[in-house]
N, C-alpha and C. Protein backbone atom coordinates (compact mmCIF):
# COMPACT_ATOMS: atom_id res chain seq x y z
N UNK A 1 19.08 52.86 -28.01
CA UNK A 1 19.70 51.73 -27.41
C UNK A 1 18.71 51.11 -26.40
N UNK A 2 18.19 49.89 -26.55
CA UNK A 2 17.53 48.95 -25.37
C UNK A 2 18.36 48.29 -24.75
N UNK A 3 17.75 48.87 -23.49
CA UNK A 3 18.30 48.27 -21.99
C UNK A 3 17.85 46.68 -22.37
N UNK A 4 19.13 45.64 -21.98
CA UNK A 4 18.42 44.07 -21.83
C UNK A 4 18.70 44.09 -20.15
N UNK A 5 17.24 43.91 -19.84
CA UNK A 5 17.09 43.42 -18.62
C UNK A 5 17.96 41.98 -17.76
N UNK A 6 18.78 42.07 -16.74
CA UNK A 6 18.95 41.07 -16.57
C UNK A 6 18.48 39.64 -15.52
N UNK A 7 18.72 38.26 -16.04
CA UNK A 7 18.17 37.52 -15.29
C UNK A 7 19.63 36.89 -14.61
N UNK A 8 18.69 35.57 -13.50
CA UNK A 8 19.61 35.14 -12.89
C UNK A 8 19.34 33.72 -13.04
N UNK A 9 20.53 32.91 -12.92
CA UNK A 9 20.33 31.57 -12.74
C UNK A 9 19.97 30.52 -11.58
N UNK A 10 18.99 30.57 -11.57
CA UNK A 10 18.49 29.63 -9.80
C UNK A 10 18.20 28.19 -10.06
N UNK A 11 18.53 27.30 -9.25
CA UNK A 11 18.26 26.02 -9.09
C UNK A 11 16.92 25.52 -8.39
N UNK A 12 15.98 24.76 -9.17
CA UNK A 12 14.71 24.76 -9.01
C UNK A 12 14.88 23.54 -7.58
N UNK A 13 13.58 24.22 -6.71
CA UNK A 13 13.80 23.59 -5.11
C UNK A 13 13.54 22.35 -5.10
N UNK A 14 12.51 21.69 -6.29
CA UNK A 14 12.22 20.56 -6.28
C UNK A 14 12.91 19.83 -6.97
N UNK A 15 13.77 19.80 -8.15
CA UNK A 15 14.39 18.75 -9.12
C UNK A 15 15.67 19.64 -9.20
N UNK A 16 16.00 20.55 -8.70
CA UNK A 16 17.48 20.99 -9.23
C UNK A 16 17.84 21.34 -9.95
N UNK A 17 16.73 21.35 -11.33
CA UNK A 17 17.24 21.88 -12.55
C UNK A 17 17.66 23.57 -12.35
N UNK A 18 18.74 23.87 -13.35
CA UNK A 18 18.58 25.09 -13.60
C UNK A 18 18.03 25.97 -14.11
N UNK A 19 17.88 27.23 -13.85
CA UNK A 19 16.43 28.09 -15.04
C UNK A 19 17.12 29.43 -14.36
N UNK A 20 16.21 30.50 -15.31
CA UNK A 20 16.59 31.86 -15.61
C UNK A 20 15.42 32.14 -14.81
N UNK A 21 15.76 33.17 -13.60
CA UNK A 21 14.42 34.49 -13.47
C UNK A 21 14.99 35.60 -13.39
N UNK A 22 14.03 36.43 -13.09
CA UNK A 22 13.96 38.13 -13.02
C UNK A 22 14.25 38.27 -11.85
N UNK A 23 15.71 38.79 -11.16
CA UNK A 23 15.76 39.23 -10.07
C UNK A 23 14.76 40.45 -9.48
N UNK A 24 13.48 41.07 -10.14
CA UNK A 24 12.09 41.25 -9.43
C UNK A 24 11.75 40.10 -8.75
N UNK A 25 11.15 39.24 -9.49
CA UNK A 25 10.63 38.01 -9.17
C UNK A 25 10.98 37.11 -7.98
N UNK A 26 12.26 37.15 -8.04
CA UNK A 26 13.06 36.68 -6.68
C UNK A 26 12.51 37.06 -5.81
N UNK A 27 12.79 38.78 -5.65
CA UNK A 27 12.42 39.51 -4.89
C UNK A 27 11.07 39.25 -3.75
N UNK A 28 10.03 39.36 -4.97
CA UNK A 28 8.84 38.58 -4.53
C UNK A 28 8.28 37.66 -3.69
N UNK A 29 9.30 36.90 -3.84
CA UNK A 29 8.84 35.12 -3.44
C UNK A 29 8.82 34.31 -4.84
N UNK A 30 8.86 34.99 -5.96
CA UNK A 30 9.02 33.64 -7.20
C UNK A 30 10.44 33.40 -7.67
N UNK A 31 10.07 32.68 -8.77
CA UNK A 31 11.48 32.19 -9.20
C UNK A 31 11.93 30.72 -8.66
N UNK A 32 11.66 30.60 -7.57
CA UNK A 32 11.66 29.12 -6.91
C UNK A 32 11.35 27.75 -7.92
N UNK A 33 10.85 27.69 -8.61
CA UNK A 33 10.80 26.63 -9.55
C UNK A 33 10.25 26.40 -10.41
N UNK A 34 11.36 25.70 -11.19
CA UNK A 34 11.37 25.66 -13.20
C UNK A 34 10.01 25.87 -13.93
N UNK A 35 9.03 25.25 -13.20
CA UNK A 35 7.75 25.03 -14.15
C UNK A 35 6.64 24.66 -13.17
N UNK A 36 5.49 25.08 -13.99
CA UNK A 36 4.35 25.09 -12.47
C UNK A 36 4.30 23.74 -12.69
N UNK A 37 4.63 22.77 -13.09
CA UNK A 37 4.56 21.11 -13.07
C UNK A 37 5.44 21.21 -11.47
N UNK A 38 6.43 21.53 -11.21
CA UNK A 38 7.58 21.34 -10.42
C UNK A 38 7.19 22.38 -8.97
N UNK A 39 5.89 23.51 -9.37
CA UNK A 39 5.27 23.89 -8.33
C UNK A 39 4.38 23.42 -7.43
N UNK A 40 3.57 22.66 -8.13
CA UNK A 40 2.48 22.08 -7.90
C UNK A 40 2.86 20.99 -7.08
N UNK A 41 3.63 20.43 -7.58
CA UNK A 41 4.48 18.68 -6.65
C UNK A 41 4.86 18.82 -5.72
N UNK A 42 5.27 20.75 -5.81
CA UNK A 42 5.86 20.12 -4.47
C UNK A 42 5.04 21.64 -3.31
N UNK A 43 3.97 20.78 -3.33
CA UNK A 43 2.65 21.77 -2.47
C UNK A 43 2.01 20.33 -2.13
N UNK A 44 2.55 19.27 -2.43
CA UNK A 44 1.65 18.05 -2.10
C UNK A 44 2.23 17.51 -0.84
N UNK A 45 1.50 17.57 0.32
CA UNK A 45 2.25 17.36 1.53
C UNK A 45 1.88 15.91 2.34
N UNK A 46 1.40 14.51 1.33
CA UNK A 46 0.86 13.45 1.46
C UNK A 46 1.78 12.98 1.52
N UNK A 47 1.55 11.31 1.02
CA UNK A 47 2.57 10.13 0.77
C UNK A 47 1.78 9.31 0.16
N UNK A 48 3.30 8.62 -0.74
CA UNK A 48 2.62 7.56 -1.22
C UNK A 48 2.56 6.35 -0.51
N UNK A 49 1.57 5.41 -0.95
CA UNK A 49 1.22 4.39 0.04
C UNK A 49 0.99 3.41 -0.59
N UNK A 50 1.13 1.89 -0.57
CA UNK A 50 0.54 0.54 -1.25
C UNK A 50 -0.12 0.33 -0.87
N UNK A 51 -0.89 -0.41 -1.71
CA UNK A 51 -2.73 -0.72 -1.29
C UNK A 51 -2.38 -2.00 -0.44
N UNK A 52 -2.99 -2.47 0.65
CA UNK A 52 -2.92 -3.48 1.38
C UNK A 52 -3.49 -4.91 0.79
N UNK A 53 -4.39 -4.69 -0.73
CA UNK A 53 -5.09 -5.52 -1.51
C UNK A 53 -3.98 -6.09 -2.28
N UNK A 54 -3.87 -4.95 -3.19
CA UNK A 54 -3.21 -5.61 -4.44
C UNK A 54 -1.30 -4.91 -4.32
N UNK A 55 -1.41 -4.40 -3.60
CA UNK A 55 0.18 -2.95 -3.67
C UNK A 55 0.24 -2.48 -4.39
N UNK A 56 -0.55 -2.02 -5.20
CA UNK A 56 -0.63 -0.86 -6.24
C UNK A 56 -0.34 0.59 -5.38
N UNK A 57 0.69 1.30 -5.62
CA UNK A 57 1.41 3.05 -5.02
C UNK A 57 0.70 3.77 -5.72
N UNK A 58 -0.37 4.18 -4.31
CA UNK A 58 -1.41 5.64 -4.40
C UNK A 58 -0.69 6.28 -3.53
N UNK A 59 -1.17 7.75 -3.85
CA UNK A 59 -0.64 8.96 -3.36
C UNK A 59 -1.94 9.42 -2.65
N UNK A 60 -1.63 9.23 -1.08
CA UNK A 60 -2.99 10.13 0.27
C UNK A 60 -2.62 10.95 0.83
N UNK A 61 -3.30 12.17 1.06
CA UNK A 61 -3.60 13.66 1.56
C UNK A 61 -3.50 13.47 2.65
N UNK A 62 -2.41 14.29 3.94
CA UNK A 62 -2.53 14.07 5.15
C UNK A 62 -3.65 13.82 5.56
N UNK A 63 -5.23 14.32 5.51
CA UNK A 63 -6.34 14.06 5.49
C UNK A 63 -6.62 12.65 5.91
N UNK A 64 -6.58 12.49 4.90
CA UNK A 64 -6.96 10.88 4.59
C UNK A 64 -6.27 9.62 5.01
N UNK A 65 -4.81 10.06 5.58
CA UNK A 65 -3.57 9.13 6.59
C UNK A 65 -4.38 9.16 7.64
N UNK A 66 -4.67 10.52 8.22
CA UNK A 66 -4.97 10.52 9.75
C UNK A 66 -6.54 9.15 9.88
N UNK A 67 -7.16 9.47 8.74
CA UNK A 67 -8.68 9.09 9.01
C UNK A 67 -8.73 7.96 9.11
N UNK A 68 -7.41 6.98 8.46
CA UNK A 68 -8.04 5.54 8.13
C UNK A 68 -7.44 5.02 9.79
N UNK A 69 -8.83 4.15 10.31
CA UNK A 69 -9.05 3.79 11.84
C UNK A 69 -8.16 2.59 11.40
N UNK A 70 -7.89 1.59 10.83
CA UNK A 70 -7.46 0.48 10.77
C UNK A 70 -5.80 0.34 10.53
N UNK A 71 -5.46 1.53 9.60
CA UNK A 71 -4.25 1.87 9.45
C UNK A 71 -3.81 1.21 8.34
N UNK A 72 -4.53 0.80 7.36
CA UNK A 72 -4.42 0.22 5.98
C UNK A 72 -5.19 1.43 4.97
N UNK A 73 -4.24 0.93 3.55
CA UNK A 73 -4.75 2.05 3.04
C UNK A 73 -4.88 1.13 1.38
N UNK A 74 -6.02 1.76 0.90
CA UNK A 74 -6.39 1.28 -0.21
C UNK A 74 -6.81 1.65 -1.37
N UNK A 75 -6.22 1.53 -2.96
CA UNK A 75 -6.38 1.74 -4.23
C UNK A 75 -7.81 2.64 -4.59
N UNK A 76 -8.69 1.63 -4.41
CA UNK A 76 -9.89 1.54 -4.68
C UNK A 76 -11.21 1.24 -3.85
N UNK A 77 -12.30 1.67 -3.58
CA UNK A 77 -13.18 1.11 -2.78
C UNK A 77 -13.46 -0.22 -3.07
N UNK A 78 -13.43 -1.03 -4.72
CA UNK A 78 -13.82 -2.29 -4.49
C UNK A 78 -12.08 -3.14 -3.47
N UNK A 79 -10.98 -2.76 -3.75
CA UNK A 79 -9.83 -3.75 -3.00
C UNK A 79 -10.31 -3.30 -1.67
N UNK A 80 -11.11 -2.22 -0.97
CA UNK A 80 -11.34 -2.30 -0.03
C UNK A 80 -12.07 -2.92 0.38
N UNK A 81 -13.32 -3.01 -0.30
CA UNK A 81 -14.33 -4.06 0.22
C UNK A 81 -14.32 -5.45 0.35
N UNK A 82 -12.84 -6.21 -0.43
CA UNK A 82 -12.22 -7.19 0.04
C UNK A 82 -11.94 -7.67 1.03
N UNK A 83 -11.37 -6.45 1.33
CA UNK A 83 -10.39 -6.61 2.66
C UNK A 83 -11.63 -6.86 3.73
N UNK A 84 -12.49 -5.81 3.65
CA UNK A 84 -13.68 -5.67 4.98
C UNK A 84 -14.15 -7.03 4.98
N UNK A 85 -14.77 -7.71 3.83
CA UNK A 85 -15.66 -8.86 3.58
C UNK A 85 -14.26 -10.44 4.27
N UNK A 86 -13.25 -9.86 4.18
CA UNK A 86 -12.16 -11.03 4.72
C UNK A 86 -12.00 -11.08 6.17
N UNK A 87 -12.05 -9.64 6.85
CA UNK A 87 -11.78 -9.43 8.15
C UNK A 87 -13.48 -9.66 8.80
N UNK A 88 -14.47 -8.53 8.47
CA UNK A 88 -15.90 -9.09 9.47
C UNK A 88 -16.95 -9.23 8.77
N UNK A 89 -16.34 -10.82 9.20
CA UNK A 89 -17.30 -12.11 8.80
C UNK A 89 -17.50 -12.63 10.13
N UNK A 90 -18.93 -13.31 9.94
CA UNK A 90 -19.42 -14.01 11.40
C UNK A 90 -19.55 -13.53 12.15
N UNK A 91 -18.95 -13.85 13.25
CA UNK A 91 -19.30 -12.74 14.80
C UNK A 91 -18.45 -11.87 15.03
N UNK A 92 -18.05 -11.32 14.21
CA UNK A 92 -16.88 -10.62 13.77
C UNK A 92 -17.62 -9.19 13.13
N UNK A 93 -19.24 -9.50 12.57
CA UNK A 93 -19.65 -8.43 12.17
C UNK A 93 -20.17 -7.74 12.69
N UNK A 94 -21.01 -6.52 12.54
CA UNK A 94 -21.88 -5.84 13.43
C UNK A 94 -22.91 -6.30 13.56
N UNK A 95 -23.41 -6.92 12.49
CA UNK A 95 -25.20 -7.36 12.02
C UNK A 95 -24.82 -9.14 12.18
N UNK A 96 -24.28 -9.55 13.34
CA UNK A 96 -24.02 -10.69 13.39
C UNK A 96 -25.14 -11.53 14.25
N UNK A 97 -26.13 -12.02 13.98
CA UNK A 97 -27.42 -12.93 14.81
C UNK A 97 -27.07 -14.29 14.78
N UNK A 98 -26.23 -14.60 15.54
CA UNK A 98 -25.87 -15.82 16.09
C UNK A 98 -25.70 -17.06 15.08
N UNK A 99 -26.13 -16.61 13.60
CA UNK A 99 -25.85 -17.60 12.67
C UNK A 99 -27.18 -19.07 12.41
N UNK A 100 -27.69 -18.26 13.12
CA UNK A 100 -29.24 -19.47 13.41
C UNK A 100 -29.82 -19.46 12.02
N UNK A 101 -30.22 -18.61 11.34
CA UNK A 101 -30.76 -18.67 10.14
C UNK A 101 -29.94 -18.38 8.46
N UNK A 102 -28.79 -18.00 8.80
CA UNK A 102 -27.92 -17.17 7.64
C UNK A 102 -27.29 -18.48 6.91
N UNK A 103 -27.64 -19.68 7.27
CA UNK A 103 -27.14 -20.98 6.25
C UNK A 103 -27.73 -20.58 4.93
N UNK A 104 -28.54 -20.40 4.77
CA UNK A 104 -29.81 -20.95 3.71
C UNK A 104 -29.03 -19.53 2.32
N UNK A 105 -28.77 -18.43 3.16
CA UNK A 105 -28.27 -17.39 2.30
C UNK A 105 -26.59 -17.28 2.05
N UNK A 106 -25.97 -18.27 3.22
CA UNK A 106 -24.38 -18.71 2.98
C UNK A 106 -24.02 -19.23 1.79
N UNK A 107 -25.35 -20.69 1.62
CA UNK A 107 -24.91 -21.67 0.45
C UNK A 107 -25.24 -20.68 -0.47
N UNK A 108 -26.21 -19.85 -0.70
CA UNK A 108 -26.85 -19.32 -2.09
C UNK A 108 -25.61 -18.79 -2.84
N UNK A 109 -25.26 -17.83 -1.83
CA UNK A 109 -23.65 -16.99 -2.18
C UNK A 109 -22.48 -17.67 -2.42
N UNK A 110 -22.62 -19.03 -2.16
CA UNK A 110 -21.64 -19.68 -2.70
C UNK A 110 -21.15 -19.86 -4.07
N UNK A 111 -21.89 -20.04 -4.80
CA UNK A 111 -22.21 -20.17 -6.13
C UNK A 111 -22.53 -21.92 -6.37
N UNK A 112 -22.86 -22.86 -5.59
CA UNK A 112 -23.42 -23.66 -5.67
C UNK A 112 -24.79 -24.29 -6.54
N UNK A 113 -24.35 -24.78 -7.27
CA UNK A 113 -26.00 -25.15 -7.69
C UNK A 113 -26.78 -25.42 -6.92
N UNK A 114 -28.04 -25.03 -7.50
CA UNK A 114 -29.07 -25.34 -6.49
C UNK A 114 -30.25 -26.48 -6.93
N UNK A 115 -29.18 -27.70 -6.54
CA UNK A 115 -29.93 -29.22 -6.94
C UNK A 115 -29.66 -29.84 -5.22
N UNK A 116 -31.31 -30.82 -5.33
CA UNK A 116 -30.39 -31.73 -4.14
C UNK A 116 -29.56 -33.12 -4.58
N UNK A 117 -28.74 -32.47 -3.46
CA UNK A 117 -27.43 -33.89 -4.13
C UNK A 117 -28.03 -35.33 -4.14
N UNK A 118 -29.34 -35.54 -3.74
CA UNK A 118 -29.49 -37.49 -3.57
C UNK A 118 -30.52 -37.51 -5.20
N UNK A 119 -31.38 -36.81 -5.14
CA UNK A 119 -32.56 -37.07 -6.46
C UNK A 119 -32.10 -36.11 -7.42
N UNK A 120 -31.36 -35.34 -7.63
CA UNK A 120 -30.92 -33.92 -8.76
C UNK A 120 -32.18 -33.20 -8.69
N UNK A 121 -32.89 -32.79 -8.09
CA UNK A 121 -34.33 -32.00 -8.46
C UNK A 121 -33.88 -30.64 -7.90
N UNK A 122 -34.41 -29.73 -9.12
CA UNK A 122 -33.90 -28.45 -9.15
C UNK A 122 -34.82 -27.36 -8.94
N UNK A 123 -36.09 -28.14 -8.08
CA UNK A 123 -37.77 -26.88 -7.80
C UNK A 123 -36.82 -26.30 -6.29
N UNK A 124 -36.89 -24.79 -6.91
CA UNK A 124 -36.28 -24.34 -5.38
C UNK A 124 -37.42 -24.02 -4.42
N UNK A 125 -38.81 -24.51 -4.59
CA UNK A 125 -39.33 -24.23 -3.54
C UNK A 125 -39.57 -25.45 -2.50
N UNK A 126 -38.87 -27.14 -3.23
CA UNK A 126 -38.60 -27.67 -1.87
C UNK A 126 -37.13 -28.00 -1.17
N UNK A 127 -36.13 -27.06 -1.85
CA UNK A 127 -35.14 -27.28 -1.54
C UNK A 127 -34.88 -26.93 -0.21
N UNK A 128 -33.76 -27.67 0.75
CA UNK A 128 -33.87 -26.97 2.09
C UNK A 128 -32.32 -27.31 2.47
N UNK A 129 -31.33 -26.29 3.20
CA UNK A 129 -30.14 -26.59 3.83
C UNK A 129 -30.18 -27.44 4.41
N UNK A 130 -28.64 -28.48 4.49
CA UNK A 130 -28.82 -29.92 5.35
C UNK A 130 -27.17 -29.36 5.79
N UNK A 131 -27.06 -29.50 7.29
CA UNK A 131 -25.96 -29.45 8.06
C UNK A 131 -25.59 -31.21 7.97
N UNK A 132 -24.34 -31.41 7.42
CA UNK A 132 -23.50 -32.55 7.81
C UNK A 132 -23.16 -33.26 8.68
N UNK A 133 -23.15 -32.54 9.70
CA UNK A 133 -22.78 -32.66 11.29
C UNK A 133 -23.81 -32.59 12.22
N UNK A 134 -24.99 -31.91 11.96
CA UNK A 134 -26.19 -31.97 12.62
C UNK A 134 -26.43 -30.75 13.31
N UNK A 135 -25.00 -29.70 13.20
CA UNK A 135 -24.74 -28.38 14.20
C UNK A 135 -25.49 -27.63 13.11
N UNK A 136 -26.81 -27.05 13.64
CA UNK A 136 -26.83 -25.46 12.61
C UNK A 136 -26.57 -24.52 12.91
N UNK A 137 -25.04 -24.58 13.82
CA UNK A 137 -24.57 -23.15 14.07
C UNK A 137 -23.32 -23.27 13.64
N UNK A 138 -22.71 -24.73 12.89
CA UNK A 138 -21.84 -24.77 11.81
C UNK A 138 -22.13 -24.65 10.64
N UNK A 139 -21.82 -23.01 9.69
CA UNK A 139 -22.26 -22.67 8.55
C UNK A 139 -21.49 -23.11 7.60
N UNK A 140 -20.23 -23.25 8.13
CA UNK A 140 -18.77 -23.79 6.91
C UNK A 140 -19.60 -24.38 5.75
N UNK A 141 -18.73 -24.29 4.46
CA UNK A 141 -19.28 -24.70 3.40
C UNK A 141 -19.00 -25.83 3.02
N UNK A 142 -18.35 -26.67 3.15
CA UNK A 142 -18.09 -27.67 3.91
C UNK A 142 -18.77 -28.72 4.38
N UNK A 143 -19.93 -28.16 4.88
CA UNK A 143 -20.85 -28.80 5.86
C UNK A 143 -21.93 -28.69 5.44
N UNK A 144 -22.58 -27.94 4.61
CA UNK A 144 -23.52 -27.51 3.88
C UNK A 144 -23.89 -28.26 2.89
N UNK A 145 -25.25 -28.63 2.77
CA UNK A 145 -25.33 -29.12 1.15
C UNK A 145 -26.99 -28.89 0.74
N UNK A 146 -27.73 -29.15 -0.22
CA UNK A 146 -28.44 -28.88 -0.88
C UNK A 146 -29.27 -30.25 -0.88
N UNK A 147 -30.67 -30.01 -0.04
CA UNK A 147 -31.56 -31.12 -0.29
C UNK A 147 -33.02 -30.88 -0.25
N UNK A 148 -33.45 -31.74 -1.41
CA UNK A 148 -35.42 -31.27 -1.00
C UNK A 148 -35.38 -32.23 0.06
N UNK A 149 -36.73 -31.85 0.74
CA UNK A 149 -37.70 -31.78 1.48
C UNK A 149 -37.27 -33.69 1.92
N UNK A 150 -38.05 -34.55 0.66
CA UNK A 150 -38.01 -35.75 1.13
C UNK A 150 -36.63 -36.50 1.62
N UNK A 151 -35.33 -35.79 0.67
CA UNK A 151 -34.14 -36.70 0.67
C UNK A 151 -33.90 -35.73 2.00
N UNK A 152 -33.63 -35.21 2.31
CA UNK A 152 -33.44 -34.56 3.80
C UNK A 152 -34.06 -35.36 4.71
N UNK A 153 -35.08 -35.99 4.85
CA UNK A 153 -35.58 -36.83 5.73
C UNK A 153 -35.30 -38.02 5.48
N UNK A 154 -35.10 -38.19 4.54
CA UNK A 154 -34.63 -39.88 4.41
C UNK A 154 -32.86 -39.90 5.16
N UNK A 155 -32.06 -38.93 4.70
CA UNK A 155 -30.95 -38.89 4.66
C UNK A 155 -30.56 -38.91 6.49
N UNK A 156 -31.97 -37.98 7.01
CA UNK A 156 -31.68 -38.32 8.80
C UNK A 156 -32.14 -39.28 9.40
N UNK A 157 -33.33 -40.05 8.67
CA UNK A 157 -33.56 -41.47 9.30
C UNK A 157 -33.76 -42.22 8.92
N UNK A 158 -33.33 -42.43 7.84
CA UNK A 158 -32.86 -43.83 6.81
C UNK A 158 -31.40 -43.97 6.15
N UNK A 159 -30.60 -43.79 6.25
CA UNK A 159 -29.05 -43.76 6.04
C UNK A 159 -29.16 -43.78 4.88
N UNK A 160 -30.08 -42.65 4.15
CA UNK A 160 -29.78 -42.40 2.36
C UNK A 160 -28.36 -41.37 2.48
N UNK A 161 -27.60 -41.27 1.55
CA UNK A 161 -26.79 -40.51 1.38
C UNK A 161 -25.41 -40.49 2.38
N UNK A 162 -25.22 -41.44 3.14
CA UNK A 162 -24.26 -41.91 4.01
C UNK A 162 -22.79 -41.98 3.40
N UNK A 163 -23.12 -42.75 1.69
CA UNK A 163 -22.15 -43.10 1.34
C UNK A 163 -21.43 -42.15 0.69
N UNK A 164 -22.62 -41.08 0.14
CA UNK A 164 -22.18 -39.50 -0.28
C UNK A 164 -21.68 -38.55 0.86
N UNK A 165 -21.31 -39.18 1.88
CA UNK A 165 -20.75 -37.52 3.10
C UNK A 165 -21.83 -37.08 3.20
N UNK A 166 -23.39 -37.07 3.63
CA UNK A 166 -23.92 -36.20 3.57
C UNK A 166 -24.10 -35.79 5.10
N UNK A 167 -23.81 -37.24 5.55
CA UNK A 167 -24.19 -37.65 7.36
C UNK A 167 -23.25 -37.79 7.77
N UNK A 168 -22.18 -37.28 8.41
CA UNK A 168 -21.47 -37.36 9.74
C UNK A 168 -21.63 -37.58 10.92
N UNK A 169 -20.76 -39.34 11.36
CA UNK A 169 -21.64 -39.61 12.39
C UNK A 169 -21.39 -39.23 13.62
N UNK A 170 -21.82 -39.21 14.62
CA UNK A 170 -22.27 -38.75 15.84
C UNK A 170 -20.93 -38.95 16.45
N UNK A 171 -20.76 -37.89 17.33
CA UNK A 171 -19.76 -38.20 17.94
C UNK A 171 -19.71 -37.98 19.82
C-alpha cells in the first residue's frame, strides 16, 4: 500500500490564484506562489512610470527613481535627448559663449539650404551669415539668412534685398 502524500491549497500572494503545495514546503518559506512567473513580479520593488517624451509606461528600479536630478523619467536615451536639447539651449547651457560666433553653425543645423537668397550662388566658401536686425547676438532663425560675400554688402549699403526682409530697419 502507498502512502499519498498530502498537499494543501494556498492562495498565491501575488494574483490570488489557487494552487497545491507540500505542507514541507510551507514549512520552509515556499509555497507562497503559483509559478516562478508570479515569484519573480513580485521581488520587483520599482514603479512604473511614463516617459515625459512620448508616455510610453516603463518600469524603474528604486535605483534609478532616486537618481534622476530633474525628476522626469524617460523610455529611451534618444526621448531623452529631446527633452535635454528643448530645455539647455543658449545660456541655458553649460558650453554657452555668449552666442558671438554660434550663428554660422545655428543656420547649418537648420536644415536650410545653403544658397544666398539675393544671387542663388551655392560656393560655400563665400557664403556668410547675415543678421536681419543688425544684432549678432540675435541667433533666432528668423533673423538669419544666407548670403555671399558681395550681396551681404550690397544688402547693408545699397538697399539690395529690402524688399526680400533681408534688412530690418533701424529702430
Amino acid at each position: 500500500m502507498t502512502r499519498r502524500r498530502s498537499r494543501v491549497t494556498v492562495a498565491c500572494k501575488r494574483c490570488s490564484a489557487n494552487f497545491t503545495a507540500k505542507p514541507s514546503h510551507i514549512a520552509m518559506g515556499y509555497g507562497k506562489f503559483c509559478s516562478r512567473l508570479c515569484s519573480a513580479l513580485s521581488q520587483k520593488t520599482g514603479k512604473e512610470v511614463s516617459c515625459h517624451m512620448c508616455g510610453k509606461i516603463v518600469y524603474r528600479t528604486p535605483k534609478y527613481l532616486e537618481g534622476s536630478r530633474s525628476g522626469k523619467y524617460f523610455c529611451s536615451k534618444s526621448c531623452q535627448t529631446l527633452w535635454r536639447n528643448q530645455i539647455y539651449v543658449g545660456d541655458k547651457h553649460g558650453n554657452w559663449k555668449h552666442g558671438r560666433a554660434a550663428y554660422r553653425s545655428i543656420l547649418g543645423r537648420a536644415k536650410r539650404e545653403r544658397i544666398c537668397e539675393v544671387c542663388k550662388t551655392d560656393d560655400r566658401r563665400v557664403l556668410t551669415v547675415h543678421h536681419k536686425d543688425r544684432n549678432r547676438i540675435n541667433n533666432s532663425l528668423d533673423n538669419l539668412a544666407w548670403l555671399c560675400h558681395n550681396c551681404h554688402f550690397l544688402v547693408h549699403y545699397y538697399d539690395v534685398g529690402r524688399d526680400r526682409g533681408l534688412l530690418k530697419p533701424r529702430s
